[in-house]
PDB file of N, CA and C in Angstrom:
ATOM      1  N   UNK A   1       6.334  74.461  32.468  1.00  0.00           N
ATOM      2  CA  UNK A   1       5.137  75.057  31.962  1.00  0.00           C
ATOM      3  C   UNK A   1       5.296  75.499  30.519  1.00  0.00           C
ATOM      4  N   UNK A   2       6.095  74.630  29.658  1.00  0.00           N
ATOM      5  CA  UNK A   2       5.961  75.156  28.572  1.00  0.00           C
ATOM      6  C   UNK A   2       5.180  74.574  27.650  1.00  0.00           C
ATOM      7  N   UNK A   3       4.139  75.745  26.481  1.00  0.00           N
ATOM      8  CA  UNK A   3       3.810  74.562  25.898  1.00  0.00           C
ATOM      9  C   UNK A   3       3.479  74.710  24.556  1.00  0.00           C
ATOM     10  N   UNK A   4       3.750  73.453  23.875  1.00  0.00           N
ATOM     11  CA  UNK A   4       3.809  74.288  22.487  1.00  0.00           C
ATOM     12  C   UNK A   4       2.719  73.760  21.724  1.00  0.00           C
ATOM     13  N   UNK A   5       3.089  75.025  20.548  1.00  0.00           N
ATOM     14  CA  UNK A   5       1.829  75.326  19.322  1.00  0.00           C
ATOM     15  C   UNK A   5       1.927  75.015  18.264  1.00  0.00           C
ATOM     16  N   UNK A   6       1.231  75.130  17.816  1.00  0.00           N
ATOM     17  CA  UNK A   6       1.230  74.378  16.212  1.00  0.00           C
ATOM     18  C   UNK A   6       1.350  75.242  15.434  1.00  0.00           C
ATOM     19  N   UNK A   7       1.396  75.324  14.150  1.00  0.00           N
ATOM     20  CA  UNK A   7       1.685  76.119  13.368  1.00  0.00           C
ATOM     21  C   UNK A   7       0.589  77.088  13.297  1.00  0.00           C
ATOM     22  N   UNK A   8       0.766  78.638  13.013  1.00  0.00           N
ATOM     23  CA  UNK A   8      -0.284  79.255  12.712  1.00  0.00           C
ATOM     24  C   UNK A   8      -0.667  79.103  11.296  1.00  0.00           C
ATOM     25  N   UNK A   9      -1.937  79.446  11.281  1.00  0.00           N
ATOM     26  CA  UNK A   9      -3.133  78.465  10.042  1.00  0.00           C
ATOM     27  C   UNK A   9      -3.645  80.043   9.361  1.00  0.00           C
ATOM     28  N   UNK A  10      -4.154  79.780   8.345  1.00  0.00           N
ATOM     29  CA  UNK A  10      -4.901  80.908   8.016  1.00  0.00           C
ATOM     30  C   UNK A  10      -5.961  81.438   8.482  1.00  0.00           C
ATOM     31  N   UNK A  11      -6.832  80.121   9.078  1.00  0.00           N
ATOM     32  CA  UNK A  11      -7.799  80.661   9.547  1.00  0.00           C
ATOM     33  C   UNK A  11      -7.636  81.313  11.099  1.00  0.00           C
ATOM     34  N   UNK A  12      -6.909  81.146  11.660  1.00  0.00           N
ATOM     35  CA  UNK A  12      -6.418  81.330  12.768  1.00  0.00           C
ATOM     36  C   UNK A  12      -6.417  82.970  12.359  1.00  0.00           C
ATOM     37  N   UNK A  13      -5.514  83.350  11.686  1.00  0.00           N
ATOM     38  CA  UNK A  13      -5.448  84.869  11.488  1.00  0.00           C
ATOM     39  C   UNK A  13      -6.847  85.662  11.051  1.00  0.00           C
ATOM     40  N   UNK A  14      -7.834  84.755  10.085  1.00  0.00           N
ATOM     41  CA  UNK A  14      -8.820  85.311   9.639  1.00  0.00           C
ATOM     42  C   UNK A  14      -9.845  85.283  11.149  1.00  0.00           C
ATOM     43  N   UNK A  15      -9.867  84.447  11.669  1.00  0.00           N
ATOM     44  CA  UNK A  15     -10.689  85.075  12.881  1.00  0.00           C
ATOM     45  C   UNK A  15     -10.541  85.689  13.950  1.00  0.00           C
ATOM     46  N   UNK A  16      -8.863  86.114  14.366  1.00  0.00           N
ATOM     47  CA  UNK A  16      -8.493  86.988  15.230  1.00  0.00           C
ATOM     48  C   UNK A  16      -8.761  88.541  14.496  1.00  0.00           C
ATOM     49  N   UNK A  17      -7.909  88.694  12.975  1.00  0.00           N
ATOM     50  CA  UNK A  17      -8.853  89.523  12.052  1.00  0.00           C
ATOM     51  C   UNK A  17     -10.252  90.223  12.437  1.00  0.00           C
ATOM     52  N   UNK A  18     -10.802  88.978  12.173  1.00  0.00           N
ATOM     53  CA  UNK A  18     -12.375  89.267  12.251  1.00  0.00           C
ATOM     54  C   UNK A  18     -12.750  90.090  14.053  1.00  0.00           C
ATOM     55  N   UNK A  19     -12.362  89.591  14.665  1.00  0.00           N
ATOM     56  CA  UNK A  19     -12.723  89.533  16.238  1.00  0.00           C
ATOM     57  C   UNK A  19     -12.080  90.898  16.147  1.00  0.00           C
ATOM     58  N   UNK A  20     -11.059  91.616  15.622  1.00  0.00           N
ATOM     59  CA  UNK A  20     -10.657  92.787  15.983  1.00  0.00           C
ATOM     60  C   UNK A  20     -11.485  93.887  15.224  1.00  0.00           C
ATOM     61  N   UNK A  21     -11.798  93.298  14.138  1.00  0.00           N
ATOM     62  CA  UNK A  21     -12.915  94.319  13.128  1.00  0.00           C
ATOM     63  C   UNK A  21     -14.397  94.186  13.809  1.00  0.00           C
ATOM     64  N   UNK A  22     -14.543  93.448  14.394  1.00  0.00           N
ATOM     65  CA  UNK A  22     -15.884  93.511  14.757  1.00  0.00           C
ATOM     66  C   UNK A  22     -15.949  94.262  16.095  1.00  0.00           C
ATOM     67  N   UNK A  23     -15.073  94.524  16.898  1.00  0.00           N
ATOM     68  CA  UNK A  23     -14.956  95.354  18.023  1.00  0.00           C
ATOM     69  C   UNK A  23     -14.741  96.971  17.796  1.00  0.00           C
ATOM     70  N   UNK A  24     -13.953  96.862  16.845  1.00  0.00           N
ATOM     71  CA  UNK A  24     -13.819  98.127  16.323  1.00  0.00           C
ATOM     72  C   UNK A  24     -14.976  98.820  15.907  1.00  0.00           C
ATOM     73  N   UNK A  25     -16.077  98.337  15.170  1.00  0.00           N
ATOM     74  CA  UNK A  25     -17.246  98.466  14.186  1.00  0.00           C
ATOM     75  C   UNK A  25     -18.131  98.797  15.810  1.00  0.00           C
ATOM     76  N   UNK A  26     -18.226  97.966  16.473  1.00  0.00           N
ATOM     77  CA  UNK A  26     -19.077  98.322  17.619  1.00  0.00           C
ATOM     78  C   UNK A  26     -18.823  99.353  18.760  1.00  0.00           C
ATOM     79  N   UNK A  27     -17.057  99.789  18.225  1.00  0.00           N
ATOM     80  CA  UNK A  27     -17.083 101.196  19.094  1.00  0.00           C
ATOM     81  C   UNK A  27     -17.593 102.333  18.853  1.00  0.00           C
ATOM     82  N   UNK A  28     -17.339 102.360  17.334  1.00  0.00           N
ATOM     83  CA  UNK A  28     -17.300 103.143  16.436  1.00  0.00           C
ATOM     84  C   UNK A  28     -18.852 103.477  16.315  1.00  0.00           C
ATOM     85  N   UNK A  29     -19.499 102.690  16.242  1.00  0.00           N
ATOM     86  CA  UNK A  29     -21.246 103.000  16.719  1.00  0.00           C
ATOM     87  C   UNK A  29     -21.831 103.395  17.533  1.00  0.00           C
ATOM     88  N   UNK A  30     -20.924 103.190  18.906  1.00  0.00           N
ATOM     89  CA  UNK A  30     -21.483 103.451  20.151  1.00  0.00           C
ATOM     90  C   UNK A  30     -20.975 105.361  20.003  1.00  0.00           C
ATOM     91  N   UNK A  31     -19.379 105.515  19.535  1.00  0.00           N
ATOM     92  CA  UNK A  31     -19.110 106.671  19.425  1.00  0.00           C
ATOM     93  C   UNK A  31     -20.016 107.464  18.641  1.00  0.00           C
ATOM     94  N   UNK A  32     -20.253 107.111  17.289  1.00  0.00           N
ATOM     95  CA  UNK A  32     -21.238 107.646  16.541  1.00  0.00           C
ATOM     96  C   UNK A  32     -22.549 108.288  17.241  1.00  0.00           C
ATOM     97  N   UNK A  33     -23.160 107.138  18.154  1.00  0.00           N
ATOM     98  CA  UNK A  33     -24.409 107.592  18.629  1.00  0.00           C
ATOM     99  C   UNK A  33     -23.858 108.940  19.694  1.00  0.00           C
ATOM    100  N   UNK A  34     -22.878 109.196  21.018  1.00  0.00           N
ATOM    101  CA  UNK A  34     -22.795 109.751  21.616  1.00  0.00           C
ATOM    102  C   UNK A  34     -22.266 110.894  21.067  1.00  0.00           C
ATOM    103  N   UNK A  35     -21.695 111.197  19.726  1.00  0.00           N
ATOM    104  CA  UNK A  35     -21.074 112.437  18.944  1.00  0.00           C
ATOM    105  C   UNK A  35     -22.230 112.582  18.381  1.00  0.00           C
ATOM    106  N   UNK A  36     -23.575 112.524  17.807  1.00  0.00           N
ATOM    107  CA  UNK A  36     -24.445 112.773  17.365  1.00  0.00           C
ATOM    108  C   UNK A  36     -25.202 113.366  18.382  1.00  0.00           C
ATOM    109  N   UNK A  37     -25.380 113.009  19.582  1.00  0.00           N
ATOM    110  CA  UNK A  37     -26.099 113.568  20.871  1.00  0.00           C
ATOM    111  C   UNK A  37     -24.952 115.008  21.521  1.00  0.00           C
ATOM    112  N   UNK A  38     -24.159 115.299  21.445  1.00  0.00           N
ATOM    113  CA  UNK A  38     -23.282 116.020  21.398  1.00  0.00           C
ATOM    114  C   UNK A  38     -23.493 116.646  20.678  1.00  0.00           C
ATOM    115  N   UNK A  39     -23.292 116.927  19.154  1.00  0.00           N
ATOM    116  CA  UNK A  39     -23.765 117.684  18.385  1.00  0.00           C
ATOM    117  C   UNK A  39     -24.648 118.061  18.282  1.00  0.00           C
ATOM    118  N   UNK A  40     -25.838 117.209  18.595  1.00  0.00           N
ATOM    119  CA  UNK A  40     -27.455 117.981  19.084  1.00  0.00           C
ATOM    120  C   UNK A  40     -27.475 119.206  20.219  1.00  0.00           C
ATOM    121  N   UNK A  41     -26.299 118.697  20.983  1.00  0.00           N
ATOM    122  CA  UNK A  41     -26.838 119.708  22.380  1.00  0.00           C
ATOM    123  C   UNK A  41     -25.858 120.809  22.016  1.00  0.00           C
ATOM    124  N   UNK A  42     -24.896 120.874  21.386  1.00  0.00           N
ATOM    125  CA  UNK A  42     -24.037 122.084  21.163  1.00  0.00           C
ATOM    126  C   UNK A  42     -24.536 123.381  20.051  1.00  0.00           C
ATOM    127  N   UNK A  43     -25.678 122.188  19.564  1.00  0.00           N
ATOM    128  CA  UNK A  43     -26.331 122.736  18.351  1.00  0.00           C
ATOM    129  C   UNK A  43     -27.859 124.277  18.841  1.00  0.00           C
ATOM    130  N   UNK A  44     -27.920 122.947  20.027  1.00  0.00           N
ATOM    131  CA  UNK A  44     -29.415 123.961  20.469  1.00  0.00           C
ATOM    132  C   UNK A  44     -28.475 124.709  21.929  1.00  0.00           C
ATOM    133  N   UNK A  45     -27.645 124.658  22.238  1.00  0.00           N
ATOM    134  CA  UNK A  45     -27.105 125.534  23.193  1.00  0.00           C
ATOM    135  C   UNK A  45     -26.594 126.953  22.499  1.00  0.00           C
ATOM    136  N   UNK A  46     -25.807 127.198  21.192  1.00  0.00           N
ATOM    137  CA  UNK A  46     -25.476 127.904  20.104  1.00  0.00           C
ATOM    138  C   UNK A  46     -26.855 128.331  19.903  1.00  0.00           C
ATOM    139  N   UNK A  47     -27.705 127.463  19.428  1.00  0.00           N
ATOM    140  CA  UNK A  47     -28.989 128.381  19.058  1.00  0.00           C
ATOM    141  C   UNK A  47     -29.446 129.518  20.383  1.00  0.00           C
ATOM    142  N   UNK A  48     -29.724 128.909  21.136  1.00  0.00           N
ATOM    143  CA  UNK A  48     -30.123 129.650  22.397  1.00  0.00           C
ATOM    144  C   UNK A  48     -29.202 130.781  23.059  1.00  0.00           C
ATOM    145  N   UNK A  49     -28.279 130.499  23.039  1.00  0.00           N
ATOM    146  CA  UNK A  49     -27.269 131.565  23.202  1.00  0.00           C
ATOM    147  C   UNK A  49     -26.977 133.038  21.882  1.00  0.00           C
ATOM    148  N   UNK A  50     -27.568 132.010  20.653  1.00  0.00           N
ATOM    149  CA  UNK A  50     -27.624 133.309  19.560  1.00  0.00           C
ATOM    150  C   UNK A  50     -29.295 134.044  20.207  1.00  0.00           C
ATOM    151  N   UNK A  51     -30.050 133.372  19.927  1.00  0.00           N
ATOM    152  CA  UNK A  51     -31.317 134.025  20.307  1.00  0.00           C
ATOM    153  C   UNK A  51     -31.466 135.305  21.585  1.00  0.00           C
ATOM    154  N   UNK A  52     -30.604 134.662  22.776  1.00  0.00           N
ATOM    155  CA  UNK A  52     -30.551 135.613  24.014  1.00  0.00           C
ATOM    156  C   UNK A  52     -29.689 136.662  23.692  1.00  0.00           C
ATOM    157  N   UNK A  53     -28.807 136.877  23.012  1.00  0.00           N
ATOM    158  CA  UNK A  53     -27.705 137.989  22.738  1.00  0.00           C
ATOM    159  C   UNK A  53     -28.438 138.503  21.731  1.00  0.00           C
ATOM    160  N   UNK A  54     -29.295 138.199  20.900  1.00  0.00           N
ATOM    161  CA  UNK A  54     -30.058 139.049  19.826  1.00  0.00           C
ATOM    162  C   UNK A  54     -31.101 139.818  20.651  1.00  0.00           C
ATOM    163  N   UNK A  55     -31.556 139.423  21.139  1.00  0.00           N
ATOM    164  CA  UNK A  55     -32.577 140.185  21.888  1.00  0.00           C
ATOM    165  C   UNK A  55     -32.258 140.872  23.123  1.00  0.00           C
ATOM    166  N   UNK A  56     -31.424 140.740  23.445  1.00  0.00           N
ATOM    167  CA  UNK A  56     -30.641 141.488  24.279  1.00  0.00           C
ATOM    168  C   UNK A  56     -30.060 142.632  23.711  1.00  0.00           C
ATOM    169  N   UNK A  57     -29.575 142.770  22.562  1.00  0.00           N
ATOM    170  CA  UNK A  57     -28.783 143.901  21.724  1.00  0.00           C
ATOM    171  C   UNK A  57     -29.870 144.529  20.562  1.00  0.00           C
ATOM    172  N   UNK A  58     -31.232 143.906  20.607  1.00  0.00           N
ATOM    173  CA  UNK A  58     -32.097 144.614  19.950  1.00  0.00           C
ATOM    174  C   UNK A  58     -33.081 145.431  20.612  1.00  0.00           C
ATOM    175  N   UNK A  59     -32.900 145.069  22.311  1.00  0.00           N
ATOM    176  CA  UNK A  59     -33.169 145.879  23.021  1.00  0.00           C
ATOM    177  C   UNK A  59     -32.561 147.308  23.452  1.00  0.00           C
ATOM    178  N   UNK A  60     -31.296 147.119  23.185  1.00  0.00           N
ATOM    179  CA  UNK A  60     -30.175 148.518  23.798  1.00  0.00           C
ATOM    180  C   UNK A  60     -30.420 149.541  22.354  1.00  0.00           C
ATOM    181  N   UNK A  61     -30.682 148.998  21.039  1.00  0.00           N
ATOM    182  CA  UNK A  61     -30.059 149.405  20.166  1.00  0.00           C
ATOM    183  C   UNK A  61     -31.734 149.720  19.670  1.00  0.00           C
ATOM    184  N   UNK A  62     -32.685 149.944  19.819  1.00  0.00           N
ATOM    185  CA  UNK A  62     -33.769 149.947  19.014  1.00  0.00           C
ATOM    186  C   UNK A  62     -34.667 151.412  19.039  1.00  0.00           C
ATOM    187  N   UNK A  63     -34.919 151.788  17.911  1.00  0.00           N
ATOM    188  CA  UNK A  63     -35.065 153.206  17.951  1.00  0.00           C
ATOM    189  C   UNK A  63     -36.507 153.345  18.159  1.00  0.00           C
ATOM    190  N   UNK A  64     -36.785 154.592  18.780  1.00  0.00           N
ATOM    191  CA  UNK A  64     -37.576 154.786  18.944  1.00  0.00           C
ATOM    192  C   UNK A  64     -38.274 156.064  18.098  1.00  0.00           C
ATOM    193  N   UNK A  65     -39.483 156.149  17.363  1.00  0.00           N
ATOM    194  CA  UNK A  65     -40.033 156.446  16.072  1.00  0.00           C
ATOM    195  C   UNK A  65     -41.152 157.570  16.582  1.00  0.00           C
ATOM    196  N   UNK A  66     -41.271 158.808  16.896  1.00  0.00           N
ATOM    197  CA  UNK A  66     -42.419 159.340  17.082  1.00  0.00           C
ATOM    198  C   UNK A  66     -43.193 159.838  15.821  1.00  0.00           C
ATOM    199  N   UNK A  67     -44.422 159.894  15.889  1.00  0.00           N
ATOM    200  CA  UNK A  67     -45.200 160.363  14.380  1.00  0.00           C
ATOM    201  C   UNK A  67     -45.774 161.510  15.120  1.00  0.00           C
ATOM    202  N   UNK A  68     -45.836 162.620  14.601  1.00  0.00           N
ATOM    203  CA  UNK A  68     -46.972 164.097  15.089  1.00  0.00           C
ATOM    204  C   UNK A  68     -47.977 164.453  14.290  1.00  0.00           C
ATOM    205  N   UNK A  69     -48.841 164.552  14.135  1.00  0.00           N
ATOM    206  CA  UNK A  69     -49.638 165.392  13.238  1.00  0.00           C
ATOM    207  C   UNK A  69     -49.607 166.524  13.275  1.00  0.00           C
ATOM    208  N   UNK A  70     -49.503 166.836  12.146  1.00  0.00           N
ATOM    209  CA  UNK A  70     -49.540 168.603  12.099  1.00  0.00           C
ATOM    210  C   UNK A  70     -50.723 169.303  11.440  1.00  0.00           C
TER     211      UNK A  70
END
C-alpha cells in the first residue's frame, strides 16, 4: 500500500494556504457574531442590575422634607 507523490508544487501550498485562511476567516465571524450578542446581553443585564440597586438605595436613603407655615 504504498504510494508515491510527486513533488510538492507551489500551488499545492498556495491552496492548502488558502483552504486554511478561509476557515479561519469563517470562524472568526461566526465568533464575532456570538461575542457581539454576549456583549449585548452583559451590557443590558449590568444596566438592569445598576438601575435595581439605585432604586433600591434611593429608597432606604431618601429624606424626608417637611415645610410648616408659621
Amino acid at each position: 500500500m504504498s504510494q508515491t507523490y510527486g513533488p510538492i508544487t507551489r500551488s499545492d501550498l498556495e491552496a492548502a494556504l488558502n483552504g486554511l485562511v478561509s476557515e479561519g476567516q469563517e470562524t472568526v465571524a461566526e465568533a464575532g457574531i456570538r461575542a457581539a450578542g454576549a456583549a449585548g446581553a452583559f451590557a443590558f443585564l449590568a444596566l438592569a442590575v445598576t438601575y435595581v440597586v439605585g432604586r433600591r438605595r434611593g429608597r432606604r436613603s431618601r429624606t424626608v422634607v417637611e415645610v410648616r407655615r408659621v
